[in-house]
N, C-alpha and C. Protein backbone atom coordinates (compact mmCIF):
# COMPACT_ATOMS: atom_id res chain seq x y z
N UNK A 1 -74.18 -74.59 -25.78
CA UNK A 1 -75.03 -73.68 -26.50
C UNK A 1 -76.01 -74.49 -27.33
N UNK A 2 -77.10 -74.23 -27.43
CA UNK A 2 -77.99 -74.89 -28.03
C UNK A 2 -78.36 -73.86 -29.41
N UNK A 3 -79.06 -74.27 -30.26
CA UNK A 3 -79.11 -73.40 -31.67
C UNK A 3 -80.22 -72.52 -31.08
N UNK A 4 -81.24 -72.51 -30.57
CA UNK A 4 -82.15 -71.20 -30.22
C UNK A 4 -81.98 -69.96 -29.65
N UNK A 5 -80.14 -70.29 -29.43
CA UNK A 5 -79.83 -68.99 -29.02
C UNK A 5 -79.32 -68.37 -29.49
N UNK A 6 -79.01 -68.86 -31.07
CA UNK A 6 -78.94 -68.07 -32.25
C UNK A 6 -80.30 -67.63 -32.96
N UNK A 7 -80.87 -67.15 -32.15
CA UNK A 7 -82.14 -66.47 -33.08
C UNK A 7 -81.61 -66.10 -34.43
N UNK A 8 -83.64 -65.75 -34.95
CA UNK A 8 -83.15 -65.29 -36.48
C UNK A 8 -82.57 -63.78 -36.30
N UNK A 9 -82.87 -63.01 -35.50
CA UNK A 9 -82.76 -61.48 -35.07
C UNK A 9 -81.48 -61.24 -34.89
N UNK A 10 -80.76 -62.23 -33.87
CA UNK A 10 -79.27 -62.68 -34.28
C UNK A 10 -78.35 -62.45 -34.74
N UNK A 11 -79.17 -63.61 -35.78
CA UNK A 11 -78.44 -64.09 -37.52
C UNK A 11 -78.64 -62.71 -38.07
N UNK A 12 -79.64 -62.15 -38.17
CA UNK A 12 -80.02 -60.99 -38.97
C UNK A 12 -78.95 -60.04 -38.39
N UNK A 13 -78.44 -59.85 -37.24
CA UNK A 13 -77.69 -58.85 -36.95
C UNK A 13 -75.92 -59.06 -37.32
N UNK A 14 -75.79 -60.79 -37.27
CA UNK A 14 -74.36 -60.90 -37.68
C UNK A 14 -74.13 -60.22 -39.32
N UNK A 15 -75.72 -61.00 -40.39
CA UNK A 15 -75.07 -60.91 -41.77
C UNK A 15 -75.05 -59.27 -41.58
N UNK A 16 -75.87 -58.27 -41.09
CA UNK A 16 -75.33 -57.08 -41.46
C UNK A 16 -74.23 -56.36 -40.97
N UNK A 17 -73.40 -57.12 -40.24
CA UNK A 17 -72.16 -57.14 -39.50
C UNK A 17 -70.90 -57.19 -40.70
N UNK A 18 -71.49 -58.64 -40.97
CA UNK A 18 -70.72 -59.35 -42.13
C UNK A 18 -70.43 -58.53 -43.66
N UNK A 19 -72.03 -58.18 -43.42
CA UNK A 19 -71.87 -56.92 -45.00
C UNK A 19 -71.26 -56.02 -44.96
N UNK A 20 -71.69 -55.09 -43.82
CA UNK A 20 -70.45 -53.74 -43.86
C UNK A 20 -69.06 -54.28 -44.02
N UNK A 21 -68.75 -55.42 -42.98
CA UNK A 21 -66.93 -55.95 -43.21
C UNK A 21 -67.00 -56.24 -44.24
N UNK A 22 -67.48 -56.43 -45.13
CA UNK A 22 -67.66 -56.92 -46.57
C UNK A 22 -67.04 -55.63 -47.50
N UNK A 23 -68.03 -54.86 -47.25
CA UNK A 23 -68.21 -53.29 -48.11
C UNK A 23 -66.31 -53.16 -47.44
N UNK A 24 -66.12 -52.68 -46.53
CA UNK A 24 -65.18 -51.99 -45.81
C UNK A 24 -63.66 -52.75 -46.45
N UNK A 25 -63.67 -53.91 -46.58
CA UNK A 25 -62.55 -55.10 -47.14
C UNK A 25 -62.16 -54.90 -47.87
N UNK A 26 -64.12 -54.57 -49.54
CA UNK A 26 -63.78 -54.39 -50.73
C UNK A 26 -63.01 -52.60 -50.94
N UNK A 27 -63.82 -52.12 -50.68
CA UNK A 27 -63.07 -51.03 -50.23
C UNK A 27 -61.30 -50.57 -50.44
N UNK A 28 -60.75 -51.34 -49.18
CA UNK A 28 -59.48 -51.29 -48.41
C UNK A 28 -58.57 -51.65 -49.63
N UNK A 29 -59.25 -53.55 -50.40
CA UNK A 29 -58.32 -53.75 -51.20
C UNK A 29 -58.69 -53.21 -52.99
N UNK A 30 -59.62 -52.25 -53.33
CA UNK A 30 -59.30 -51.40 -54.11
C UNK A 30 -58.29 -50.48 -54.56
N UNK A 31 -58.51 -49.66 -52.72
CA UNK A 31 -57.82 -48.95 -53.01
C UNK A 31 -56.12 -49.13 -53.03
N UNK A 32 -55.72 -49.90 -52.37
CA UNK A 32 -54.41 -50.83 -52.66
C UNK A 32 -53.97 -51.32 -53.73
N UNK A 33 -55.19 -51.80 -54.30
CA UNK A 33 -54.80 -51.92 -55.55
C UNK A 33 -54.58 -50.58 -56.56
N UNK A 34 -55.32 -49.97 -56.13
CA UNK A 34 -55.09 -48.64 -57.02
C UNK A 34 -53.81 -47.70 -56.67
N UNK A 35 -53.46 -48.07 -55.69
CA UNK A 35 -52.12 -47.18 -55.33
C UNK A 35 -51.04 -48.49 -56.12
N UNK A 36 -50.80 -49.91 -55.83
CA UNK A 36 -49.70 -50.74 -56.34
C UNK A 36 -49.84 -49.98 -58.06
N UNK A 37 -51.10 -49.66 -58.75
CA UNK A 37 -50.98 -49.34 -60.39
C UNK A 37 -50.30 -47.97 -60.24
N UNK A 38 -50.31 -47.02 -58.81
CA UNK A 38 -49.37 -45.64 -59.23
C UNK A 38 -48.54 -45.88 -59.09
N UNK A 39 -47.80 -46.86 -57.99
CA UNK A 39 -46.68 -47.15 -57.61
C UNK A 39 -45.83 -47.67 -59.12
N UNK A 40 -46.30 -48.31 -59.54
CA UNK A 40 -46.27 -49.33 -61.21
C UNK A 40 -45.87 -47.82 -61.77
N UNK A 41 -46.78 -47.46 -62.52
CA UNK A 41 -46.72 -46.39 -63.40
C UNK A 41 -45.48 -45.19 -62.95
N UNK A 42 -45.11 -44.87 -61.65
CA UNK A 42 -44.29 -44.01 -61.29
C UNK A 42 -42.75 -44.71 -61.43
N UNK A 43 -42.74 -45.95 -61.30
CA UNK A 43 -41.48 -46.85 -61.64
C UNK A 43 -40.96 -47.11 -62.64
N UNK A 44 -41.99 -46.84 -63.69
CA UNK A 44 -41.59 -46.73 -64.72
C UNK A 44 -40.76 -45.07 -65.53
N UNK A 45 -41.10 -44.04 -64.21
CA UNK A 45 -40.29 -43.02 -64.61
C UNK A 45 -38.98 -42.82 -64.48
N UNK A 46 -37.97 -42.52 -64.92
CA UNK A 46 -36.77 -41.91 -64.35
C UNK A 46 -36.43 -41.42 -63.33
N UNK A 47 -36.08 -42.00 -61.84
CA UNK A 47 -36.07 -41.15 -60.70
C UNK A 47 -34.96 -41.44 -59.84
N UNK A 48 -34.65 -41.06 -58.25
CA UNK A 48 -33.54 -41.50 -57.78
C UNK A 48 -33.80 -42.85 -56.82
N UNK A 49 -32.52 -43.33 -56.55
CA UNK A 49 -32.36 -44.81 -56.34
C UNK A 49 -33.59 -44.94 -54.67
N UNK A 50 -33.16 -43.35 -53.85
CA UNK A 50 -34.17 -43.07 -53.02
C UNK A 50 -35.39 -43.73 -53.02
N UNK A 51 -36.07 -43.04 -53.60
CA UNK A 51 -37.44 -43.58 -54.46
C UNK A 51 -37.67 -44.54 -54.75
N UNK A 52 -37.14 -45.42 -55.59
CA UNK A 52 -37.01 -46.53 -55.94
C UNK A 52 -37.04 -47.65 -55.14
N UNK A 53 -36.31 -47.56 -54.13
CA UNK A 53 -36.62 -48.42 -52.96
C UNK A 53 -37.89 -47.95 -52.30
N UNK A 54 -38.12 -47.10 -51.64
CA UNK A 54 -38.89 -46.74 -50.63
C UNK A 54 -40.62 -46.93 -51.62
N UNK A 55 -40.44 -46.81 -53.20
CA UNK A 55 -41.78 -47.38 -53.98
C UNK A 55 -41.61 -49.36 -53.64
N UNK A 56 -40.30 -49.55 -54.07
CA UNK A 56 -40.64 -51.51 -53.79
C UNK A 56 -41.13 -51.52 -52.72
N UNK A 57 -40.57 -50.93 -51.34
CA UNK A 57 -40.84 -51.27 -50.19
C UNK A 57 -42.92 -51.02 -49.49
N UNK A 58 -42.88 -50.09 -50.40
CA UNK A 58 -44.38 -49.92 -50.30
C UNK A 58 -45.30 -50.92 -51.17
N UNK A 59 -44.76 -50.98 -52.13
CA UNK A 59 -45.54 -52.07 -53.19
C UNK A 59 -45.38 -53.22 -52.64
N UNK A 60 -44.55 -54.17 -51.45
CA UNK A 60 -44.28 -54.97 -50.53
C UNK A 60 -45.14 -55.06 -49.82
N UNK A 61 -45.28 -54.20 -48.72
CA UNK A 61 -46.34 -53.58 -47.61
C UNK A 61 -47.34 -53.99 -48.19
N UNK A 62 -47.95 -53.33 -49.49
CA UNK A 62 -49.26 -53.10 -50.05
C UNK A 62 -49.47 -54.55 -50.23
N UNK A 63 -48.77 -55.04 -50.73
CA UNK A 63 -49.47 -56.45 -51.77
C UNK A 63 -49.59 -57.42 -49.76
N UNK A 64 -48.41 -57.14 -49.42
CA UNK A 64 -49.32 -57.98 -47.93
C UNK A 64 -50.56 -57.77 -47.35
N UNK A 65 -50.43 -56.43 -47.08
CA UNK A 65 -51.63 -55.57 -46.67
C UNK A 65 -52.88 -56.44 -47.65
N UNK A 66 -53.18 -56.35 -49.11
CA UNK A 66 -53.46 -56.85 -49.61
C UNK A 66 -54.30 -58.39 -49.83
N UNK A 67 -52.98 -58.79 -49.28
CA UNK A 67 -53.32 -60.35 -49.12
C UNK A 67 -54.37 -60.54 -48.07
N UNK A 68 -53.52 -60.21 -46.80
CA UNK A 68 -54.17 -59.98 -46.22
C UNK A 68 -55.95 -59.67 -45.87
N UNK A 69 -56.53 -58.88 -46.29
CA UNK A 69 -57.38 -58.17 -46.19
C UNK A 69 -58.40 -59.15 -47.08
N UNK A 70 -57.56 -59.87 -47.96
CA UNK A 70 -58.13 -60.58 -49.12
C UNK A 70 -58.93 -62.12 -48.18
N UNK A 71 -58.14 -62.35 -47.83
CA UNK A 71 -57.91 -63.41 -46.92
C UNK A 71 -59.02 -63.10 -45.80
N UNK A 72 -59.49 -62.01 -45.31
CA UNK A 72 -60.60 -61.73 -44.11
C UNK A 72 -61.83 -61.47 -45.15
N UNK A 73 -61.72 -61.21 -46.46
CA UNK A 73 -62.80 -61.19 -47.46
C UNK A 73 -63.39 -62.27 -47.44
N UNK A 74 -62.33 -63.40 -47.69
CA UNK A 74 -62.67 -64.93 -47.74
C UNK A 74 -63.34 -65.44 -46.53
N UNK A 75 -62.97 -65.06 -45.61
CA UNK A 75 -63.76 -65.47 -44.34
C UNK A 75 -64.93 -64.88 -43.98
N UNK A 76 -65.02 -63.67 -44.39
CA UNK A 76 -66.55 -63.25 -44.36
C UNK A 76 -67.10 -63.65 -45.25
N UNK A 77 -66.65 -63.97 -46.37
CA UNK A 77 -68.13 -64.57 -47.82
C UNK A 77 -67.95 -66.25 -47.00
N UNK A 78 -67.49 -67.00 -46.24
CA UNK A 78 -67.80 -68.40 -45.88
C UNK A 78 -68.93 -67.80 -44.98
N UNK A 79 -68.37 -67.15 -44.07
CA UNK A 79 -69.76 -66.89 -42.70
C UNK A 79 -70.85 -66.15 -43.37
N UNK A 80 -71.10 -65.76 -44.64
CA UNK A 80 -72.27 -65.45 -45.31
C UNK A 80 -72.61 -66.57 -45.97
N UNK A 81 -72.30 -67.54 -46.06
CA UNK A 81 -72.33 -68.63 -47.25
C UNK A 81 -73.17 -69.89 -45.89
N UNK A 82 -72.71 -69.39 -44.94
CA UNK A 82 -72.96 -70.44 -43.41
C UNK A 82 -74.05 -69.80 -43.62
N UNK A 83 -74.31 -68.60 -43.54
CA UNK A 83 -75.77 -68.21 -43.18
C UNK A 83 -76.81 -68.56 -43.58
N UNK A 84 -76.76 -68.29 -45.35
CA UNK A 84 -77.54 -68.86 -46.22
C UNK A 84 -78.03 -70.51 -45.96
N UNK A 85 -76.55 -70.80 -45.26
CA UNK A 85 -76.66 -72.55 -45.94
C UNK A 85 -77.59 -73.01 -44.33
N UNK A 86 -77.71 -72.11 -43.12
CA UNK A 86 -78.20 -72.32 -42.19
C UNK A 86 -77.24 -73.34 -41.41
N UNK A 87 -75.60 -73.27 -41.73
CA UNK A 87 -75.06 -73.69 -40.84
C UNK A 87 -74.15 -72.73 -39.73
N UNK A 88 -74.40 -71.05 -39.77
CA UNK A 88 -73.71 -70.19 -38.99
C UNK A 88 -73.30 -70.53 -37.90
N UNK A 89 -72.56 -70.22 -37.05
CA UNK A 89 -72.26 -71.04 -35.62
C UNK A 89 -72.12 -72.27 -35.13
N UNK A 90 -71.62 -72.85 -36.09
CA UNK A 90 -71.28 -73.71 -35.87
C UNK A 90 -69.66 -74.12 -36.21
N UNK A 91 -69.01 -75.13 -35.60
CA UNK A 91 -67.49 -75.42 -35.52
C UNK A 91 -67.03 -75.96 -36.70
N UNK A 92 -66.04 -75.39 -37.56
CA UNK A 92 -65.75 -76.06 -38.98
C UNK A 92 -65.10 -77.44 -38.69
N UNK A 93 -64.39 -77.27 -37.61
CA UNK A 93 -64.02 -78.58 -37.87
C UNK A 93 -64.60 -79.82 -36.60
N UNK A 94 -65.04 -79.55 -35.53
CA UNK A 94 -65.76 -80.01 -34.53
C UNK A 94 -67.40 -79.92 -34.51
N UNK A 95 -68.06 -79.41 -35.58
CA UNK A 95 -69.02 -79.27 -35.90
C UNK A 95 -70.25 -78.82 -34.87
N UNK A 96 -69.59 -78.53 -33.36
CA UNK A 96 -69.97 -78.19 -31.83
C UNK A 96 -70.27 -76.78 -32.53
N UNK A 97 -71.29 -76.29 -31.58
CA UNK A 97 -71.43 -74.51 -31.32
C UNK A 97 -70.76 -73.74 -30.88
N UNK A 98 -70.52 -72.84 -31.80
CA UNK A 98 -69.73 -71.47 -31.14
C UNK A 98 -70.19 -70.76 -30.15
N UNK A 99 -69.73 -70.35 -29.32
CA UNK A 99 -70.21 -69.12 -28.18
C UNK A 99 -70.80 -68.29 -29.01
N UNK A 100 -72.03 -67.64 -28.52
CA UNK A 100 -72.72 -66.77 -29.08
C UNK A 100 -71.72 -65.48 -28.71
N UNK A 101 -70.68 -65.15 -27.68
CA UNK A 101 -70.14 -64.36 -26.99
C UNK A 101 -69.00 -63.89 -28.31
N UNK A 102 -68.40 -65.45 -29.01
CA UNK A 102 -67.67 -65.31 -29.94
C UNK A 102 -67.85 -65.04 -30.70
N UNK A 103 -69.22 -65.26 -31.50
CA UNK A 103 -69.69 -64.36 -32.84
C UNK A 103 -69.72 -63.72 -32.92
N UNK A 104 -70.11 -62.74 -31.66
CA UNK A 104 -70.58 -61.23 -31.16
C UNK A 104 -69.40 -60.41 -31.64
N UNK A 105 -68.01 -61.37 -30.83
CA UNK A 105 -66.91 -60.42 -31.14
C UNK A 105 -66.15 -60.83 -32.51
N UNK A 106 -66.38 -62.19 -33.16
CA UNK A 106 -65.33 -62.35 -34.49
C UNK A 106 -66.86 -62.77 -35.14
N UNK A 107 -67.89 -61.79 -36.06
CA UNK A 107 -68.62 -62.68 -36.45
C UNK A 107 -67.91 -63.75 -37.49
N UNK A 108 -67.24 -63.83 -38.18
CA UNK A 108 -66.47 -65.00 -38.94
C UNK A 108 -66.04 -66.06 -38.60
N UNK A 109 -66.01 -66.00 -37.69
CA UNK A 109 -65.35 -66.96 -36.42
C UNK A 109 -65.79 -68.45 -37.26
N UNK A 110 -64.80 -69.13 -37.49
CA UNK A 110 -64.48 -70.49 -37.98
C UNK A 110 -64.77 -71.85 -37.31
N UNK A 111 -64.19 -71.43 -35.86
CA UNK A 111 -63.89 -72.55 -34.95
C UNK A 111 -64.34 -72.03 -33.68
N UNK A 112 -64.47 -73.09 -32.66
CA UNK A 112 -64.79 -72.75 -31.53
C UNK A 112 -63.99 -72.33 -30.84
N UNK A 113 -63.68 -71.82 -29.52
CA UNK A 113 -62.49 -70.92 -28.98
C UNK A 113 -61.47 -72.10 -28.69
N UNK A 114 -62.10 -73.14 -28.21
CA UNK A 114 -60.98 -74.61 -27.89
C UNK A 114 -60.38 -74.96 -29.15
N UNK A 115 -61.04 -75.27 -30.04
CA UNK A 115 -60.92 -75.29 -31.66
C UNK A 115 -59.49 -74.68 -32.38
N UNK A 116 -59.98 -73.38 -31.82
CA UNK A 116 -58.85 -72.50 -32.14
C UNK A 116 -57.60 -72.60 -31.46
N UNK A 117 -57.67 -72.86 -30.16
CA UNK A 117 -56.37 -72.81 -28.97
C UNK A 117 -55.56 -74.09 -29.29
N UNK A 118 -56.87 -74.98 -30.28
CA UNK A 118 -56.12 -76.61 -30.34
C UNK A 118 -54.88 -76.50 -31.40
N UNK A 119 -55.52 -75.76 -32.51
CA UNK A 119 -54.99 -75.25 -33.66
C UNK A 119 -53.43 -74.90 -33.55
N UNK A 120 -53.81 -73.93 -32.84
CA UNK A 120 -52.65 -72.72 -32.37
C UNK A 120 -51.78 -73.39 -31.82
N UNK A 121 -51.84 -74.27 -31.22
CA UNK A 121 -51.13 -75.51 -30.06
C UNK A 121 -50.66 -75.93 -31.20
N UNK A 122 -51.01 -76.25 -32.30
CA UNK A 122 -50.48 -77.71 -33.10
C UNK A 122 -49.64 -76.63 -34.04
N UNK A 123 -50.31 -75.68 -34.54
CA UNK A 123 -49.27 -74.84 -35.36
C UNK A 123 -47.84 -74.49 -34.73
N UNK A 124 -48.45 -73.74 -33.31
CA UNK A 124 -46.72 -74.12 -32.52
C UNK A 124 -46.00 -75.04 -32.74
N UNK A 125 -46.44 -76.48 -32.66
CA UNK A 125 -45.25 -77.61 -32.97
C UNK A 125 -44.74 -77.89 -33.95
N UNK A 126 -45.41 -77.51 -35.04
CA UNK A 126 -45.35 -77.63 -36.22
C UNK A 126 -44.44 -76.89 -37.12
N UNK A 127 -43.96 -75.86 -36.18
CA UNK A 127 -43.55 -74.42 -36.75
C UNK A 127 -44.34 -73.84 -38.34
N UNK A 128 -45.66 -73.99 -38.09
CA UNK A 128 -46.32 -73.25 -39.26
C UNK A 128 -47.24 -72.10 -38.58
């Protein structure tokens, strides 16, 4: 892949890609957060042992869910941060071009698809 086939029209179409996942993220982990403060506040009432579990077990869920979501936040403000910096599409750690095919479908996309499979390979051995 050569960089001209990241036009600016492109680029212009990933960051508004990037923004809505942006909007949609902040969103998601609001409102998570706003349910863990009912979950909070309702635990603090008098209730049965029922409840009580089935609130930890959600406040569990949530804060992963959470993390989670937090964690794809972070990866879209880098691939906005690439944009700006005019290094988008390119390999974080092989510094090679991404498939334009791959942006299309992960605009966040970190690594190149080999990049990634190398990764994944080494995390297998690694057990991480």
């Amino acid at each position: 892949m050569t960089r001209e086939t990241l036009d600016g029209t492109f680029i212009e179409q990933q960051r508004e890609k990037l923004l809505q996942s942006r909007g949609q993220l902040q969103e998601t982990i609001s409102s998570l957060e706003q349910e863990a403060l009912s979950l909070r506040s309702r635990s603090s009432r008098p209730h049965d042992e029922t409840n009580e579990v089935f609130d930890t077990t959600q406040t569990e869920i949530d804060e992963q869910q959470r993390s989670m979501e937090a964690s794809r936040l972070g990866e879209v403000d880098r691939a906005l941060s690439k944009i700006d910096k005019g290094s988008y599409g390119y390999c974080e750690a092989s510094g090679e071009p991404i498939d334009r095919a791959r942006l299309e479908a992960q605009p966040a996309a970190q690594y190149s698809l080999a990049e990634e499979e190398r990764l994944e390979k080494q995390a297998e051995r690694t057990g991480n």
